[in-house]
Protein backbone atom coordinates (compact mmCIF):
# COMPACT_ATOMS: atom_id res chain seq x y z
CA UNK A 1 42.47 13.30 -53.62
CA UNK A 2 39.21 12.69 -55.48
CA UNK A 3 37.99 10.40 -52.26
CA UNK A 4 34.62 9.65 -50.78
CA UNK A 5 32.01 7.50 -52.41
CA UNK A 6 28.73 7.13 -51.11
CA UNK A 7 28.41 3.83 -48.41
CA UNK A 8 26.24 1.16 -49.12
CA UNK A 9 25.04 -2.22 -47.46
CA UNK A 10 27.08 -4.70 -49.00
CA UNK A 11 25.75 -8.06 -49.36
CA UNK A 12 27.98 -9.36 -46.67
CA UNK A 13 25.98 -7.53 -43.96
CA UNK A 14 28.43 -4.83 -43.35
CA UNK A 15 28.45 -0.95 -44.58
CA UNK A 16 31.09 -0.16 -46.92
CA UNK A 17 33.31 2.77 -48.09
CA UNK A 18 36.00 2.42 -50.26
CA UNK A 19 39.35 0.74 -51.16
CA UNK A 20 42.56 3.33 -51.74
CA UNK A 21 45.04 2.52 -54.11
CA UNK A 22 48.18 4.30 -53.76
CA UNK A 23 49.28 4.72 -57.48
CA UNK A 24 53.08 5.50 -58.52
CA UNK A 25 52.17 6.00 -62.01
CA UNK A 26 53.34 2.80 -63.01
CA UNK A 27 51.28 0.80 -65.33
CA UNK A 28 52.24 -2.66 -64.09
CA UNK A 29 52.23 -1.61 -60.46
CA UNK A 30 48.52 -0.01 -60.50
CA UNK A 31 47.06 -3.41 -62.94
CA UNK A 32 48.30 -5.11 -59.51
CA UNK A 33 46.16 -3.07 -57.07
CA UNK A 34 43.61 -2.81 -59.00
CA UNK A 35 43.76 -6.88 -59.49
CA UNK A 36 42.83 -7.20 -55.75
CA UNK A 37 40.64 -4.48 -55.28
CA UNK A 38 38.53 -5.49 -58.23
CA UNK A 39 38.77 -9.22 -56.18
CA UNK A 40 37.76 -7.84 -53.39
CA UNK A 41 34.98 -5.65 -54.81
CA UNK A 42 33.24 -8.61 -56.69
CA UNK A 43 32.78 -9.80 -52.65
CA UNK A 44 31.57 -7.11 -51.49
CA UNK A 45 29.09 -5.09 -54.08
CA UNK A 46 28.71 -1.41 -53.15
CA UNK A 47 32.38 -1.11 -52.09
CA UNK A 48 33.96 1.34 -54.10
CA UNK A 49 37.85 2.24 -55.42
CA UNK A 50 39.65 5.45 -55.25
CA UNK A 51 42.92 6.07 -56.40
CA UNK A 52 45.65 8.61 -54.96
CA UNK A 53 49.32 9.74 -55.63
CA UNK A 54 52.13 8.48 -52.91
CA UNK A 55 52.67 11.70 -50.50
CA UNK A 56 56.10 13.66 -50.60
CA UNK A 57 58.63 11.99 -48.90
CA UNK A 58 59.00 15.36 -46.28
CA UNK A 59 55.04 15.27 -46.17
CA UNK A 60 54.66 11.26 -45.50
CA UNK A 61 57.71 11.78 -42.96
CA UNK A 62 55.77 14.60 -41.27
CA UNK A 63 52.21 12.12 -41.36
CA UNK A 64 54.19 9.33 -40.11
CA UNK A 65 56.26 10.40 -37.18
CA UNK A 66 53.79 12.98 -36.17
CA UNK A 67 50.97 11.40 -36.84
CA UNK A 68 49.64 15.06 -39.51
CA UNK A 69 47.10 14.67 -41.63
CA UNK A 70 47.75 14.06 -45.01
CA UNK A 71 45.03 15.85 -46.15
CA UNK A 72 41.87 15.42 -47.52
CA UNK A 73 39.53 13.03 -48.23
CA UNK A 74 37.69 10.19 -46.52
CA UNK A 75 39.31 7.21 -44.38
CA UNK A 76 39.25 4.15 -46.36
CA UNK A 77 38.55 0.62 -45.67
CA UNK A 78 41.73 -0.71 -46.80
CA UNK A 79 44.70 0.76 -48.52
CA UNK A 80 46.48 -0.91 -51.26
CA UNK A 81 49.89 -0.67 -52.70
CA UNK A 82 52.42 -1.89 -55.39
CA UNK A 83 56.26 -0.17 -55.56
CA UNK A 84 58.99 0.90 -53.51
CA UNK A 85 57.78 4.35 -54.20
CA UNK A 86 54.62 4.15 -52.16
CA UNK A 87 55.88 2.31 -49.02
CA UNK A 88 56.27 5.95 -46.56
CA UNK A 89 52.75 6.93 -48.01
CA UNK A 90 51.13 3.01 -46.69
CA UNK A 91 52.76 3.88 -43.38
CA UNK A 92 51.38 7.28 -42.76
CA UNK A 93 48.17 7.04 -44.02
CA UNK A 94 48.04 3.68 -41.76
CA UNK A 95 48.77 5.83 -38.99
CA UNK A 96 46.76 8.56 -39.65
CA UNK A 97 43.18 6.60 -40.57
CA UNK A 98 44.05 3.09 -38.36
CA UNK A 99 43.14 1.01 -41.41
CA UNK A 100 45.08 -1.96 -42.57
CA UNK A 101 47.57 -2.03 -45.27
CA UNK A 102 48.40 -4.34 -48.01
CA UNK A 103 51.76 -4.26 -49.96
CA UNK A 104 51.92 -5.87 -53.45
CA UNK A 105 55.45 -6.86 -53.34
CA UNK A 106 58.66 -7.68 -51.39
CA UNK A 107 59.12 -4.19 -49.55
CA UNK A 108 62.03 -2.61 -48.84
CA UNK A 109 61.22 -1.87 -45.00
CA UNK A 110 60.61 -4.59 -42.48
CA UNK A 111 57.50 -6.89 -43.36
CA UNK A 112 56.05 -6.41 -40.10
CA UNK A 113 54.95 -2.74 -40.78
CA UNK A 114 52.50 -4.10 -42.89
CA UNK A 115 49.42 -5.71 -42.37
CA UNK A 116 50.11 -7.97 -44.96
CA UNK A 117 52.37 -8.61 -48.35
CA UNK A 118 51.63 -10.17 -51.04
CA UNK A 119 54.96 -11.11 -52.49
CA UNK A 120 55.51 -13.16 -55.75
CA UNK A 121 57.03 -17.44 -54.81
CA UNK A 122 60.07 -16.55 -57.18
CA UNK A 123 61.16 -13.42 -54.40
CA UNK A 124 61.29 -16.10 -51.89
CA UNK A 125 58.98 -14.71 -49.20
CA UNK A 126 59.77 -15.60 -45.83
CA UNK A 127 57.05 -17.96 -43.67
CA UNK A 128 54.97 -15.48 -41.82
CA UNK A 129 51.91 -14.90 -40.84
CA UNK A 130 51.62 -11.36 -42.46
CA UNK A 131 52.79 -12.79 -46.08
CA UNK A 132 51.52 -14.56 -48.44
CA UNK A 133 53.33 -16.57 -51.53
CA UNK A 134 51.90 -15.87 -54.64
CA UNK A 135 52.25 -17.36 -58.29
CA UNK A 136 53.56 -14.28 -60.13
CA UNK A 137 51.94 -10.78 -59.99
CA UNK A 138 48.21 -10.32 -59.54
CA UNK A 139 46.26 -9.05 -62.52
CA UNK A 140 43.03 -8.11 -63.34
CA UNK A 141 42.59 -10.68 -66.21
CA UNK A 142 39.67 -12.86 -65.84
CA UNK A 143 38.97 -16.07 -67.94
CA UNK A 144 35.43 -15.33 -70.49
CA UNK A 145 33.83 -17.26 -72.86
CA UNK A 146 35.97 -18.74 -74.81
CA UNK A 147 35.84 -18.59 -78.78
CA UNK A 148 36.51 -21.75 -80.57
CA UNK A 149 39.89 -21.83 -82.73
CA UNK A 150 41.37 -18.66 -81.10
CA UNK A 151 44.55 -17.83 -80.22
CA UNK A 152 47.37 -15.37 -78.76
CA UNK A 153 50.64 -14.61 -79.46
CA UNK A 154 52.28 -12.06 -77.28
CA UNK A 155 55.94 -10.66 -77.68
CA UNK A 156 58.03 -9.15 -75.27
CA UNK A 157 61.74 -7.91 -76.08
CA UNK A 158 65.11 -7.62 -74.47
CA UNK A 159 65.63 -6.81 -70.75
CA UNK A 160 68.08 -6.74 -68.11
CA UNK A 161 67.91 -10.29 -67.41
CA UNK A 162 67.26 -11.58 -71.51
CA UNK A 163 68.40 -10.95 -74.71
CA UNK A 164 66.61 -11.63 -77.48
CA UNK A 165 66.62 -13.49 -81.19
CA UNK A 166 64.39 -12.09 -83.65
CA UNK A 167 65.19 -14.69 -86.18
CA UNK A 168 64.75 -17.53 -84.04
CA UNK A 169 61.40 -16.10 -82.13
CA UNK A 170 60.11 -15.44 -85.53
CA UNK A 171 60.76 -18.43 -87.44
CA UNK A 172 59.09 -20.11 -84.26
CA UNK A 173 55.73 -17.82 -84.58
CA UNK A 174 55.74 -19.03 -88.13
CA UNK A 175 55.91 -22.59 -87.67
CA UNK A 176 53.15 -22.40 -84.70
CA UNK A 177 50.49 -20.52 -87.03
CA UNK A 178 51.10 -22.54 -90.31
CA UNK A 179 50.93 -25.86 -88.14
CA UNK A 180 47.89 -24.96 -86.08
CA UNK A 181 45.38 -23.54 -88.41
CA UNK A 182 43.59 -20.95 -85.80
CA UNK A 183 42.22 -17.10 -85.82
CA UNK A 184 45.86 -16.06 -84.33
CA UNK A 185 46.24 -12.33 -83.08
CA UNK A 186 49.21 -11.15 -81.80
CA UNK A 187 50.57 -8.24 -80.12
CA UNK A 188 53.48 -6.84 -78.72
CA UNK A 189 55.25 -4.63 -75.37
CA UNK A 190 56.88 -1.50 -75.31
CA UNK A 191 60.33 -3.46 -74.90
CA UNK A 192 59.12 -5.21 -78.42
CA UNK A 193 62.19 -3.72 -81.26
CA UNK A 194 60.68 -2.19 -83.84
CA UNK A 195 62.42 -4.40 -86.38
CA UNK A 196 60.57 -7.78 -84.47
CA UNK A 197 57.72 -5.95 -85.45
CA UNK A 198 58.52 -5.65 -88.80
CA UNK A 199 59.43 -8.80 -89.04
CA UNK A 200 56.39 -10.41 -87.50
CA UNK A 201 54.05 -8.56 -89.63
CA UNK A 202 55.34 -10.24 -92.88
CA UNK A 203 53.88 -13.67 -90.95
CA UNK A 204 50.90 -15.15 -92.74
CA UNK A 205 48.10 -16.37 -91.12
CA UNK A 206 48.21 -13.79 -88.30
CA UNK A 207 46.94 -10.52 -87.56
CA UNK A 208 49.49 -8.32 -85.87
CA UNK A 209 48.36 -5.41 -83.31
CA UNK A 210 51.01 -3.34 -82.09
CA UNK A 211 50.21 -2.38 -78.37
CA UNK A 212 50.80 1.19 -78.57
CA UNK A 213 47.58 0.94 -80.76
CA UNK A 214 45.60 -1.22 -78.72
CA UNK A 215 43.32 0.54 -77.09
CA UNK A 216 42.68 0.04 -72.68
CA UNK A 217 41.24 -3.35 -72.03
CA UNK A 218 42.22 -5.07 -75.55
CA UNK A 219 44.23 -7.36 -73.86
CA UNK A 220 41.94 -8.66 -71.12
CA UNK A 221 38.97 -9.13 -73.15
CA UNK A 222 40.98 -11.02 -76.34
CA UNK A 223 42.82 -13.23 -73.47
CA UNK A 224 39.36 -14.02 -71.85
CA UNK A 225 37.77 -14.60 -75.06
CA UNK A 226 40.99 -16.99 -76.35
CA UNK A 227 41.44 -20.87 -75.85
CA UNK A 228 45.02 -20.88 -76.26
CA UNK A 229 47.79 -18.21 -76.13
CA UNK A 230 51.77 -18.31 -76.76
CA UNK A 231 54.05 -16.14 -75.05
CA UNK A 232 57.94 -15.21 -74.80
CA UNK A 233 59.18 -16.52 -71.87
CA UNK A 234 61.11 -12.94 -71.12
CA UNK A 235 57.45 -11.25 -70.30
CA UNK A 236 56.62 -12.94 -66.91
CA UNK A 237 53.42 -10.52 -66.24
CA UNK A 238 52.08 -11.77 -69.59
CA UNK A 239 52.39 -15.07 -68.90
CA UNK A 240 50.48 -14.78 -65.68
CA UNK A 241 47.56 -12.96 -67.25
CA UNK A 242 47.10 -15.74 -70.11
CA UNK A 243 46.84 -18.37 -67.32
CA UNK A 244 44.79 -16.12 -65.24
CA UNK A 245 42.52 -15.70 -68.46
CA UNK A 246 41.91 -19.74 -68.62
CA UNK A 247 44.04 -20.13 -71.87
CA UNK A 248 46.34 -23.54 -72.17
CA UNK A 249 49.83 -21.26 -72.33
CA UNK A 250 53.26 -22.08 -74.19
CA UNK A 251 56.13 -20.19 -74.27
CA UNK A 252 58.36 -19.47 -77.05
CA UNK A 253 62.05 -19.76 -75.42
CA UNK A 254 64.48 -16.62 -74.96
CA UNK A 255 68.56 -16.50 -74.31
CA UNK A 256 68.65 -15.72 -70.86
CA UNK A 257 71.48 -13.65 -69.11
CA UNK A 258 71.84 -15.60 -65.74
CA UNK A 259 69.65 -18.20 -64.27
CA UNK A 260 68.08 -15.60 -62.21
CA UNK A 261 64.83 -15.87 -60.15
CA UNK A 262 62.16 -15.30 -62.87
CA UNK A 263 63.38 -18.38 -65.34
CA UNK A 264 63.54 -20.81 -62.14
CA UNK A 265 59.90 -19.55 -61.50
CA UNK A 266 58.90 -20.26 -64.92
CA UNK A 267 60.81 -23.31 -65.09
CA UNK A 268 58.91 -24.51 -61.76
CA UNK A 269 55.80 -24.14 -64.37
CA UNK A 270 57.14 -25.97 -66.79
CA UNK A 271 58.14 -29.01 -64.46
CA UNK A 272 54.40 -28.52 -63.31
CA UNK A 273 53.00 -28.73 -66.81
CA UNK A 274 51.26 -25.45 -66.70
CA UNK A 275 53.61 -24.06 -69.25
CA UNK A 276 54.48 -25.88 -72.67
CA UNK A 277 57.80 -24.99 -73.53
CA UNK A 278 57.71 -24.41 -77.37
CA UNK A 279 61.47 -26.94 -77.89
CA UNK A 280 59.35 -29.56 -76.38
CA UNK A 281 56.17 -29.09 -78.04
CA UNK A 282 54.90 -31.97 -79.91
CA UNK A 283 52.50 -29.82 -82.67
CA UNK A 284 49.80 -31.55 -80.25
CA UNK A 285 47.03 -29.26 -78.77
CA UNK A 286 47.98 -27.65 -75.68
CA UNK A 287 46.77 -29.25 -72.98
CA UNK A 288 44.11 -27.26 -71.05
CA UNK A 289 44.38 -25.92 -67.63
CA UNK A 290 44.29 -28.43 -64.88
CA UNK A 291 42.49 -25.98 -62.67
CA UNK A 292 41.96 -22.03 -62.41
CA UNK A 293 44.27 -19.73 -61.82
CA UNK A 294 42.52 -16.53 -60.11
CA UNK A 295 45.42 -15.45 -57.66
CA UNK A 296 43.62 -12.20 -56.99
CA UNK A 297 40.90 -13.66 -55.89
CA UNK A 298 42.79 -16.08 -53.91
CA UNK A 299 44.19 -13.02 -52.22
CA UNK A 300 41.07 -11.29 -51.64
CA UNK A 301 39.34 -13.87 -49.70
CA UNK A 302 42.86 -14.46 -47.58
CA UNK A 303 41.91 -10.67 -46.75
CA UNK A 304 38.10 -11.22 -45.98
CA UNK A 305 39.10 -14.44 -43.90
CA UNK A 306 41.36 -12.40 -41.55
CA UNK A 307 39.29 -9.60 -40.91
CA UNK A 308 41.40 -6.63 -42.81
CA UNK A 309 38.03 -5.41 -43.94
């Protein structure tokens, strides 16, 4: 572990370290983490992030029943993590420093372990005092400046719980961008089929960036910078980060498998207003946001309220 940045006197009054992230390697699981450090950072300037693979299992065994160090590196104010993967390492490392812990999800060992779990409304998260409901995944999308007569389109692609109609999605994309004359950009997922690609690029009046092209931060700074944005319903992370970014959303409808947990969360949006399905759009302008959505920050000052650091 790369740990150990330099303390400072934080705003706040108190003398800061760092926050560690335990990072699986997965993409989606570390833009959580680093959702709510970032949060928590912009409250408390001089505290720093480090980032550090989950133990072995043998070696976070060892740490955790023993109470071994798990080697080196400085003790951290808080330690962060997303994925089933880095559950053992949260519990040693909590034993070993006496710091709190934070899980980003619904974990797969008893919720009192932890100091406290952030676990998405639509995994039904029990009422206790050591969880907290959220509205989808955290991110680290924030809402910018917007840019008048911009706009977002972002695909997804088949999944375990959708399946997916290129002709229909992109007959859809085409009637949104010929009927709302706007600088549209659109991009795609790694789920995304090559042929809905090929497809959407023959759409006028849009400029198509694949996201194995786009380079680290494209998304962010194009959300922040875009008033509205347009999304298939299947990517549920996307969505969040377009309302976390301040844009008025709609979502372009896919055939779902089973009425499963993420479409009754999305639906719940719908029913709210904050989503625009695209079969009952009227052509109108979407409407804008009612108020902001900044769940990370939400979550950080939750944390700073109870004391975890």
């Amino acid at each position: 572990m790369a740990l150990g940045s330099a303390c400072h006197q934080a705003e706040v009054g108190v003398s800061l370290g760092h926050i560690l992230i335990i990072n699986d390697g997965k993409a989606g699981h570390l833009n959580q983490s680093l959702g709510l450090a970032e949060a928590l950072a912009e409250q408390y300037p001089g505290l720093g992030i480090e980032k550090m693979r989950p133990l072995s299992r043998f070696r976070a065994l060892l740490a955790l029943i023993f109470g071994w160090s798990p080697g080196g590196g400085q003790r951290p104010e808080l330690i962060i993590g997303a994925g089933h993967g880095t559950h053992l390492t949260l519990l040693a490392l909590k034993r070993y420093w006496r710091v709190p812990i934070v899980v980003m999800m619904k974990p797969s060992v008893p919720l009192r372990l932890f100091d406290l779990c952030l676990i998405p409304e639509h995994d039904h998260p029990p009422n206790k005092f050591n969880v907290i409901s959220t509205s989808g995944a955290l991110n680290r999308v924030r809402p910018g400046e917007k840019r008048s007569g911009s706009g977002m389109i972002l695909i997804g692609g088949p999944s375990k719980n959708s399946d997916w109609d290129e002709l229909r999605l992109a007959r859809q994309v085409e009637a949104l961008v010929n009927r709302v004359p706007c600088e549209w950009r659109l991009t795609t997922s790694r789920r995304t089929p090559a042929s809905t690609l090929a497809t959407l690029k023959n759409i006028k009046g849009v400029e198509v960036f694949p996201a194995e092209v786009t380079p680290d931060g494209w998304l962010p700074e194009n959300l922040a910078a875009a008033e509205q944005c347009w999304v298939t319903e299947d990517s549920v992370s996307m969505i969040y980060e377009a309302l976390s970014a301040g844009c008025s959303v709609g979502v372009f409808e896919v055939p779902w498998r089973t009425e499963g947990r993420l479409l009754r969360g999305i639906n719940k949006l719908k029913d709210r207003g904050v989503l625009t399905s695209y079969e009952r759009w009227s052509g109108e302008p979407l409407p804008a946001p009612e108020y902001e959505f900044n769940e990370a920050r939400r979550c950080a000052e939750i944390i700073t309220e109870r004391g975890l650091l």
